[in-house]
Protein backbone atom coordinates (compact mmCIF):
# COMPACT_ATOMS: atom_id res chain seq x y z
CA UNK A 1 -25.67 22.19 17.46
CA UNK A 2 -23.01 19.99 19.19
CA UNK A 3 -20.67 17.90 16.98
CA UNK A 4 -20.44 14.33 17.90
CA UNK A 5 -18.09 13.19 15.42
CA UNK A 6 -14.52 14.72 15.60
CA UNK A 7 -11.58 14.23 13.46
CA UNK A 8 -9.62 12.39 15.81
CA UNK A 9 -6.65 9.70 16.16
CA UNK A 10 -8.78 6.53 16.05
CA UNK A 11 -11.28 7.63 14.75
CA UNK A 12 -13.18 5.38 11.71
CA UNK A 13 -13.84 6.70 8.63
CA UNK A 14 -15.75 5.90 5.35
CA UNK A 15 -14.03 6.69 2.33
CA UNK A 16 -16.64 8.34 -0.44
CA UNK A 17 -14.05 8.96 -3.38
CA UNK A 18 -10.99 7.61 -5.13
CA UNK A 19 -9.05 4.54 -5.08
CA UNK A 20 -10.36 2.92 -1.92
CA UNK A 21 -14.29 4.09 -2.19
CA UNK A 22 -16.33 2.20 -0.40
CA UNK A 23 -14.04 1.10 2.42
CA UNK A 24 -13.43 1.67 6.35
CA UNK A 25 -10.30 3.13 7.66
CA UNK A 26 -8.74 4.52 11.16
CA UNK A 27 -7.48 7.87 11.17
CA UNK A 28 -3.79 7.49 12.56
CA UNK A 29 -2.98 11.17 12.44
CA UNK A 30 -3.61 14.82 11.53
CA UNK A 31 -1.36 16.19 9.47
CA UNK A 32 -3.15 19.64 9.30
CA UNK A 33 -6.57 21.06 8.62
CA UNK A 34 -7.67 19.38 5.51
CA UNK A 35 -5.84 15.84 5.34
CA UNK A 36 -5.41 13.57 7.92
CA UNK A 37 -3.57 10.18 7.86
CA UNK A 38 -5.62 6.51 7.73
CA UNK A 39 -5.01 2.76 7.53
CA UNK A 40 -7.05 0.12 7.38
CA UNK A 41 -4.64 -3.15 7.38
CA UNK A 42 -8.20 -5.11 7.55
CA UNK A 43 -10.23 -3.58 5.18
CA UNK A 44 -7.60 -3.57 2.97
CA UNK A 45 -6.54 0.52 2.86
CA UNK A 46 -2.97 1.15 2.53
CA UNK A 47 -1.70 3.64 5.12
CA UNK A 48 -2.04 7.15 3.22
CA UNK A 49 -2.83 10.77 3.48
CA UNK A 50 -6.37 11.22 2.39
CA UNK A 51 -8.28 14.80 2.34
CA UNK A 52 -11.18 15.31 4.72
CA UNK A 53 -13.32 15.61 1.77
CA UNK A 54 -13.04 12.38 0.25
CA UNK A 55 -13.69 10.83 4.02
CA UNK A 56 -16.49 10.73 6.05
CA UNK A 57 -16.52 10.04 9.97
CA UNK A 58 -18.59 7.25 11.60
CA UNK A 59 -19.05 6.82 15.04
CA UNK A 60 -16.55 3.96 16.18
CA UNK A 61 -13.34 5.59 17.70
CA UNK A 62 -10.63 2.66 18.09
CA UNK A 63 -7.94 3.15 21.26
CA UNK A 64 -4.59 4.24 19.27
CA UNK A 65 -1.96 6.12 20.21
CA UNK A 66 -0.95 9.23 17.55
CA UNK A 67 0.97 7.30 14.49
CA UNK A 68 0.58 3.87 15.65
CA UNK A 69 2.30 0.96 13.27
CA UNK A 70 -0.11 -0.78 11.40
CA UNK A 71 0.51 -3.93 12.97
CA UNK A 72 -0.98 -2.31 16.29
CA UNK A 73 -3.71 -0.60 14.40
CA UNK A 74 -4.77 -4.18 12.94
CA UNK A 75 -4.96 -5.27 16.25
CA UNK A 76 -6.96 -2.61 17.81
CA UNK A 77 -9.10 -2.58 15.10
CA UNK A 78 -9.67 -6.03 14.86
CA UNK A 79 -10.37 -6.33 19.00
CA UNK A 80 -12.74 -3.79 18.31
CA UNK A 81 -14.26 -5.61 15.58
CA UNK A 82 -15.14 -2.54 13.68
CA UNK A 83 -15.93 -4.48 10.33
CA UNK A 84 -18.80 -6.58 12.12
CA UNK A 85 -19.92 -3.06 13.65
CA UNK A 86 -20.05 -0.95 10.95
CA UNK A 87 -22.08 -3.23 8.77
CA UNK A 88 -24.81 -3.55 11.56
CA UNK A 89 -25.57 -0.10 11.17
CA UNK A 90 -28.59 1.46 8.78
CA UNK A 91 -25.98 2.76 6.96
CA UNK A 92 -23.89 0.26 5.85
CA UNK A 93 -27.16 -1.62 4.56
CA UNK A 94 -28.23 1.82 2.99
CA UNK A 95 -24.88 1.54 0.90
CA UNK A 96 -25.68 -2.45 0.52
CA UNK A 97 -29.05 -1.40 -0.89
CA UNK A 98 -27.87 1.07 -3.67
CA UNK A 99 -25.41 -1.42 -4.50
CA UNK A 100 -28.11 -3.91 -5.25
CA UNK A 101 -30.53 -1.56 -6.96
CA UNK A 102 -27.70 -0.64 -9.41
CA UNK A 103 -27.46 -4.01 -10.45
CA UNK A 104 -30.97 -4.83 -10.96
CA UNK A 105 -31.93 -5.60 -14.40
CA UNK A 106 -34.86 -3.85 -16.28
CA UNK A 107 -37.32 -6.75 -16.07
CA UNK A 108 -36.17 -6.90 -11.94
CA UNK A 109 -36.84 -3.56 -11.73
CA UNK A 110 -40.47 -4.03 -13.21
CA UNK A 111 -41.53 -6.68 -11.28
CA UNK A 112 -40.25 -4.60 -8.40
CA UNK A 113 -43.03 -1.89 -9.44
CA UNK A 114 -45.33 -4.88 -10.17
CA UNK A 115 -44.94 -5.96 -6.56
CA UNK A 116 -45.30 -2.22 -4.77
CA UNK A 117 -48.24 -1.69 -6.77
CA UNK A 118 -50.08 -5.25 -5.55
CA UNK A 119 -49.03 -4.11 -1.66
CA UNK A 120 -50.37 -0.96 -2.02
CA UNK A 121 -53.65 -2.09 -3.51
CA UNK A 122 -53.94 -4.22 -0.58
CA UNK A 123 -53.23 -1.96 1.95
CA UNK A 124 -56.05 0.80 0.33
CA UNK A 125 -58.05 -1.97 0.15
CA UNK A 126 -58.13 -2.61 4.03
CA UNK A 127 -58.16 0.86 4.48
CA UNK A 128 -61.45 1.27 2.77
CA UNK A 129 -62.36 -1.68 4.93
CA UNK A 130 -61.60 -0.15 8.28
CA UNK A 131 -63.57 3.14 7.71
CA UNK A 132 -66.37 1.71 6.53
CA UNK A 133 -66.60 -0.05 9.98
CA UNK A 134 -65.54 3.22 11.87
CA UNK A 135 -68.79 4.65 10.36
């Protein structure tokens, strides 16, 4: 199996826990095994040491030099347009989706059943309907 994401300077990351879940960051250095050090000037991160754990890597890498300012990072990261990016992909609207289930209110979430179960009557339906032609 061949890794394609490596922790890396530049390298975007999704934080999963603590004070900033939820949002993107750029990996500005590696301070050793376990923690490495992000900032996300756009996405509203302050520049901190964050444990691998709590991050996850994506697949944008932005051009930055080992502890670039933040200023520069903002740029790069901005020219990049990493925000615009990362919410094209299936899993920033997997993360969208939850979001929006959580919120859904009991009678939502019944008419939500309501409405599966009138598709999938329809689709059985036509179903029945094309193999009793292909007999």
């Amino acid at each position: 199996m061949v890794f394609k994401r490596l922790v890396q300077i530049g390298r975007v990351v999704f934080i999963a826990k603590g004070k900033d879940a939820g949002k993107i960051a750029t990996i500005v250095d590696v301070v050793d095994g376990n923690k490495v050090l992000i900032d996300g000037p756009s996405t509203g991160v302050v520049r901190c040491v964050r444990n691998l754990k709590d991050l996850q890597l994506t697949k944008f890498v932005v051009k930055i030099r080992v502890g670039q300012r933040t200023k520069r990072v903002k740029e790069a990261f901005d020219a990049a347009k990493i925000s615009e990016e990362f919410k094209k992909t299936n899993w920033s609207k997997k993360i969208e989706q939850k979001a929006i289930r959580a919120k859904m209110t009991d009678y939502e979430r019944y008419k939500l059943m309501k409405a599966k179960q009138m598709r999938n009557r329809l689709v059985r339906i036509e179903l029945a309907k094309l193999r009793k032609t292909a007999k």
